[in-house]
Protein backbone atom coordinates (compact mmCIF):
# COMPACT_ATOMS: atom_id res chain seq x y z
CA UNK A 1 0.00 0.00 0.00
CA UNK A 2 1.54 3.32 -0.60
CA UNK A 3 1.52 6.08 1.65
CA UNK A 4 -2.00 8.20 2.01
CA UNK A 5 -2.26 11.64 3.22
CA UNK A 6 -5.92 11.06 4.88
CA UNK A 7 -6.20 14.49 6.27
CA UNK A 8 -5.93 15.95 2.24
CA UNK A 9 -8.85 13.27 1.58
CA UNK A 10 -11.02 14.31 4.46
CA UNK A 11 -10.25 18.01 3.97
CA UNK A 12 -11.10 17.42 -0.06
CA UNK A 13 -14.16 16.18 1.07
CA UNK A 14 -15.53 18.69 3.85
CA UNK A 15 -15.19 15.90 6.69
CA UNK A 16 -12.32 16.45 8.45
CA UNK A 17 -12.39 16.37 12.03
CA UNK A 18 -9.75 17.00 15.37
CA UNK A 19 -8.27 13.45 15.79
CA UNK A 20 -5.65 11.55 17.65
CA UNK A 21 -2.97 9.58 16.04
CA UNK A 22 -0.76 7.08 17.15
CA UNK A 23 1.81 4.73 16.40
CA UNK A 24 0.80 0.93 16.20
CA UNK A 25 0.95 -2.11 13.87
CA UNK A 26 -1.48 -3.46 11.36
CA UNK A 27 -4.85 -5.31 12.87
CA UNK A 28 -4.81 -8.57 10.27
CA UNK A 29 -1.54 -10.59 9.82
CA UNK A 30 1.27 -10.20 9.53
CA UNK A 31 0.89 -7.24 12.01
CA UNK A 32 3.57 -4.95 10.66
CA UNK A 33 4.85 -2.28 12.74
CA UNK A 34 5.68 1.42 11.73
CA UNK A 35 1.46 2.22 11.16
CA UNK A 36 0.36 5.77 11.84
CA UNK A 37 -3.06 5.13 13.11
CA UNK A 38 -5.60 8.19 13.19
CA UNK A 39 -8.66 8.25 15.02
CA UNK A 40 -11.46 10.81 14.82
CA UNK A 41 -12.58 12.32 17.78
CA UNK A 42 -16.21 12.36 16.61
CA UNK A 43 -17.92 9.86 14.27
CA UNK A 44 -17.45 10.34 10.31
CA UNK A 45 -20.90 9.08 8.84
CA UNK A 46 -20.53 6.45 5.71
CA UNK A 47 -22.94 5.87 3.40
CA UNK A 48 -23.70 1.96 2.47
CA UNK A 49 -21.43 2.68 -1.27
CA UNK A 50 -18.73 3.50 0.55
CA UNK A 51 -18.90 0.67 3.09
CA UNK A 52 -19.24 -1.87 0.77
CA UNK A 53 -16.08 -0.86 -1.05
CA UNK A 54 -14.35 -1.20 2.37
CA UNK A 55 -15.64 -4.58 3.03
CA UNK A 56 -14.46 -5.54 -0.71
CA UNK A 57 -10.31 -3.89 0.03
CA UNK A 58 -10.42 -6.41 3.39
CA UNK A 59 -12.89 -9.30 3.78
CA UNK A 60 -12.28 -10.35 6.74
CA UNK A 61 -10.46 -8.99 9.99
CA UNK A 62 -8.45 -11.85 10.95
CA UNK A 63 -11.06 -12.40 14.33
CA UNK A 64 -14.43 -13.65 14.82
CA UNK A 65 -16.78 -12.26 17.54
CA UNK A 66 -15.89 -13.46 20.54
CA UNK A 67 -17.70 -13.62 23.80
CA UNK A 68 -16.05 -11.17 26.99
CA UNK A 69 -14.17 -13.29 29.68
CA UNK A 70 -15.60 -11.01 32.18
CA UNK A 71 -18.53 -8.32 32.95
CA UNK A 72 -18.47 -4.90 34.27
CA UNK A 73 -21.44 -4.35 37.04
């Protein structure tokens, strides 16, 4: 994948919003390091289109659903 200036997309298309960003790793194998994560401080909305041509880029998220080991009362 090559690199992708996201805030020049969301800025191109009137949606940009204060975020944090971080340093991590990819979610799906093989995990590789050196990702610059971004995460919007408020919701972005996405219209069915576009989520369906997310779902089509990556399938499947390397995890099923799986039930919480413990509860919070």
């Amino acid at each position: 994948i090559n690199r992708f200036d996201f805030s020049s997309f969301l800025r191109a298309t009137g949606k940009f919003t204060p975020r944090c960003g971080y340093e991590g790793s990819l979610t799906t194998p093989p995990c590789t390091e050196g990702v610059t994560w971004n995460v919007a401080k408020t919701s972005v909305s996405l219209g069915l289109e576009q989520y369906d041509a997310l779902v089509e880029l990556e399938k499947f998220n390397a995890r099923y659903i799986q039930d919480r080991a413990s509860y919070i009362y």
